[in-house]
C-alpha atoms as a PDB file:
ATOM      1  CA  UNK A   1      16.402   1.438  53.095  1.00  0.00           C
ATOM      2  CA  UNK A   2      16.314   1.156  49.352  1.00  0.00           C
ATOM      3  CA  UNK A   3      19.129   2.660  47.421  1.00  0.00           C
ATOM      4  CA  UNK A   4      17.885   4.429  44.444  1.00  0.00           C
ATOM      5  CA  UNK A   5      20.100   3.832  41.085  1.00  0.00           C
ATOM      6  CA  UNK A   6      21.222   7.852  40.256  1.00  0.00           C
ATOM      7  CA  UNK A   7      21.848   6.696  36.729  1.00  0.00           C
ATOM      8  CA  UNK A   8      18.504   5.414  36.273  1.00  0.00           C
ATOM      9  CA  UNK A   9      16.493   8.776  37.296  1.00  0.00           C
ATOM     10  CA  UNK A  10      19.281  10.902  35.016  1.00  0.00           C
ATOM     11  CA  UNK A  11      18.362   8.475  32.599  1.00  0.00           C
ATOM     12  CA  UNK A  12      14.716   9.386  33.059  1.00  0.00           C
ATOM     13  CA  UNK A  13      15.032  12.875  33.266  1.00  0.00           C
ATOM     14  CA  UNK A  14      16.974  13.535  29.990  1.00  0.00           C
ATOM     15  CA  UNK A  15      14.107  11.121  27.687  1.00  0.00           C
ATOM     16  CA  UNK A  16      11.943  14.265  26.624  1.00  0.00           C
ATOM     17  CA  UNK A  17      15.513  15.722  25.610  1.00  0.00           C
ATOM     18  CA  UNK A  18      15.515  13.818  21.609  1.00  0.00           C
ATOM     19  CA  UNK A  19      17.375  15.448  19.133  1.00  0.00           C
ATOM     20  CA  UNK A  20      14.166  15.875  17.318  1.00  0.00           C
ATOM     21  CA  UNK A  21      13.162  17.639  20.674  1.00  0.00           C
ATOM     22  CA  UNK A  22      16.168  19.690  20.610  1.00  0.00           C
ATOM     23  CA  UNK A  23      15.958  20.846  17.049  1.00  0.00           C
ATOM     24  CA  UNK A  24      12.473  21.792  17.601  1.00  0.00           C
ATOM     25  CA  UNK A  25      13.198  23.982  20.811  1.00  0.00           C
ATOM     26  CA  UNK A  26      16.380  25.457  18.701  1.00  0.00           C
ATOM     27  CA  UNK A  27      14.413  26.503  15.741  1.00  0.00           C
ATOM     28  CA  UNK A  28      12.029  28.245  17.897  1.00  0.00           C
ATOM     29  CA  UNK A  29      14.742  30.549  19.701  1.00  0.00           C
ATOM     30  CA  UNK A  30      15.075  33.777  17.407  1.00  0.00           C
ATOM     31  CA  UNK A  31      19.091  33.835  17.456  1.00  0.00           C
ATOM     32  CA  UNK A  32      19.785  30.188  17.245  1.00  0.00           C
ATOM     33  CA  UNK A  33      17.853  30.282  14.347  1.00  0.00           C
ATOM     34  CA  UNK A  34      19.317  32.444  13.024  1.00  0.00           C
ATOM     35  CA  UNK A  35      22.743  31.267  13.803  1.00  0.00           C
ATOM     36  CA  UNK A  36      21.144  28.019  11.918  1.00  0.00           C
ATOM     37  CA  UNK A  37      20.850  29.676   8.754  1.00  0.00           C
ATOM     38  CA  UNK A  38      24.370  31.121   8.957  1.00  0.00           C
ATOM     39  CA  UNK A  39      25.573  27.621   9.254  1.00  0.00           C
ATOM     40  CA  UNK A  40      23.316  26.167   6.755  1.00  0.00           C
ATOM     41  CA  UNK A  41      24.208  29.074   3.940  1.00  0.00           C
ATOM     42  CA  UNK A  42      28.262  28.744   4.827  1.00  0.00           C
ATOM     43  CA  UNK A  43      27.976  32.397   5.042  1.00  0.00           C
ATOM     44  CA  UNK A  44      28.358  34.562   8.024  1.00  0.00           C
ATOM     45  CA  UNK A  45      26.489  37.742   7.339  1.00  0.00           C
ATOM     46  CA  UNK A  46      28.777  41.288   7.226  1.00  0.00           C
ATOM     47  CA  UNK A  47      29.433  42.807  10.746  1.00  0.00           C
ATOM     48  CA  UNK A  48      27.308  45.859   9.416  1.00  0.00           C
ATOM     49  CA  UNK A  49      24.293  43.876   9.258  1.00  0.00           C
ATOM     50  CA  UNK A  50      24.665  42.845  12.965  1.00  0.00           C
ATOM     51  CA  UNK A  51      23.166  46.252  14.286  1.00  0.00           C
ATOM     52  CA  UNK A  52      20.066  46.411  16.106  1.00  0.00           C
ATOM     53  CA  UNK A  53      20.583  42.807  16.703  1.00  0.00           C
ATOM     54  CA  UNK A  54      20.620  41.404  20.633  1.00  0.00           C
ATOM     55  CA  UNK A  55      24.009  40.800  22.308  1.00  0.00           C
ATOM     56  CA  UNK A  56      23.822  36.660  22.268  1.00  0.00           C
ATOM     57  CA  UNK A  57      23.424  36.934  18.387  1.00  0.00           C
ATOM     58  CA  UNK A  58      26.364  39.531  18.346  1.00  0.00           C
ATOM     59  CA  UNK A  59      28.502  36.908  20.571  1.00  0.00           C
ATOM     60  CA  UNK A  60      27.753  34.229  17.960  1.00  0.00           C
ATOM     61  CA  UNK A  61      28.667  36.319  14.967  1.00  0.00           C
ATOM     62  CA  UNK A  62      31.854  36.370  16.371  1.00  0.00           C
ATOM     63  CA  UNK A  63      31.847  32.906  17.397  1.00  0.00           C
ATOM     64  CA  UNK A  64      31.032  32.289  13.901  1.00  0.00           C
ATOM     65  CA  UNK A  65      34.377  30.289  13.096  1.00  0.00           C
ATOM     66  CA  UNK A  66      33.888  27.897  16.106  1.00  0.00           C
ATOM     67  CA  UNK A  67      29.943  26.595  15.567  1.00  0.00           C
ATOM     68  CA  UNK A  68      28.733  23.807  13.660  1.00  0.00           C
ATOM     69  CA  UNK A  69      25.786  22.110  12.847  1.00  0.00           C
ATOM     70  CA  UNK A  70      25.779  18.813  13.333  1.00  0.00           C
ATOM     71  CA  UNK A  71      21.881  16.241  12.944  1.00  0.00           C
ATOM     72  CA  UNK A  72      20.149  20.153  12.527  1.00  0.00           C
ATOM     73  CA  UNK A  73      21.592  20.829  15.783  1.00  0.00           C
ATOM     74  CA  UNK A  74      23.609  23.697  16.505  1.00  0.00           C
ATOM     75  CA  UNK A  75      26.794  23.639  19.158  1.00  0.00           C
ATOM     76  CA  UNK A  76      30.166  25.518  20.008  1.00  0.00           C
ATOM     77  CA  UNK A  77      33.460  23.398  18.775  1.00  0.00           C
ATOM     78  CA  UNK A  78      35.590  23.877  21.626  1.00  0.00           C
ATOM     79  CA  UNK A  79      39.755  23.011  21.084  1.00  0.00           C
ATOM     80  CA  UNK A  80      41.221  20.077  22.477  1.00  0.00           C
ATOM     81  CA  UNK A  81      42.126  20.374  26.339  1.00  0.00           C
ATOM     82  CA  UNK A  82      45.405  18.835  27.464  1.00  0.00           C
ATOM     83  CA  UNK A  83      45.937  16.167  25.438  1.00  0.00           C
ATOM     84  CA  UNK A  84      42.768  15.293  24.108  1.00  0.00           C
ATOM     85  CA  UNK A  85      42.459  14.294  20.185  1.00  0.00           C
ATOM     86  CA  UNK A  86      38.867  15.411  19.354  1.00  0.00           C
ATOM     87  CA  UNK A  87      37.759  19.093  19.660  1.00  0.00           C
ATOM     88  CA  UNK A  88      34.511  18.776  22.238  1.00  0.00           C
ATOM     89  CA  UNK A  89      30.994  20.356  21.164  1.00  0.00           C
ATOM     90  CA  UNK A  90      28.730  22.482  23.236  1.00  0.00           C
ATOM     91  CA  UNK A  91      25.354  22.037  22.183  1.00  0.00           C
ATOM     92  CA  UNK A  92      23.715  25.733  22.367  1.00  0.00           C
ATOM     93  CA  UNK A  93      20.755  26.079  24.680  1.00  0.00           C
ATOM     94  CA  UNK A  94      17.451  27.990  23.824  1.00  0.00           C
ATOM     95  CA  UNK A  95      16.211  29.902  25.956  1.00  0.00           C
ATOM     96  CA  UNK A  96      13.576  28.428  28.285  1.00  0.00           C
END
């Protein structure tokens, strides 16, 4: 039987998944977008301005303080677990 190297297919899975690919799904998704041009402004918009809005662009308004955009790409800074040094980013995922 031949074994099959797991790294190898994960490896081949996630090519399609460039940053330039990633950027381009994230600027297509109406609240990371828009999250995108809070980040690239420095300026969260007043709480007032937030109604009508869906509840995912809500969440990030008040997630404001914790996002960041780093290569045009926008992700979650999450704090250091137990000991850790560096704060950990979550890369936010467009909708499908």
């Amino acid at each position: 039987m031949k074994r099959i190297n797991r790294d190898k297919i994960i490896d081949k899975r996630m090519e399609p998944w460039s940053k330039d690919f990633l950027r381009e799904r994230q600027s297509v998704e109406n609240d990371i977008r828009t999250v995108r041009g809070w980040l690239e402004d420095n300026q969260r918009p007043d709480w007032s301005l937030m109604r009508g809005h869906s509840p995912s662009l809500k969440a990030y308004w008040m997630q404001y303080e914790s996002l960041c955009l780093v290569d045009g790409l926008v992700y979650r800074q999450l704090e250091p677990l137990h000991g850790e040094l560096e704060p950990q980013r979550q890369f936010l995922l467009p909708f499908a």
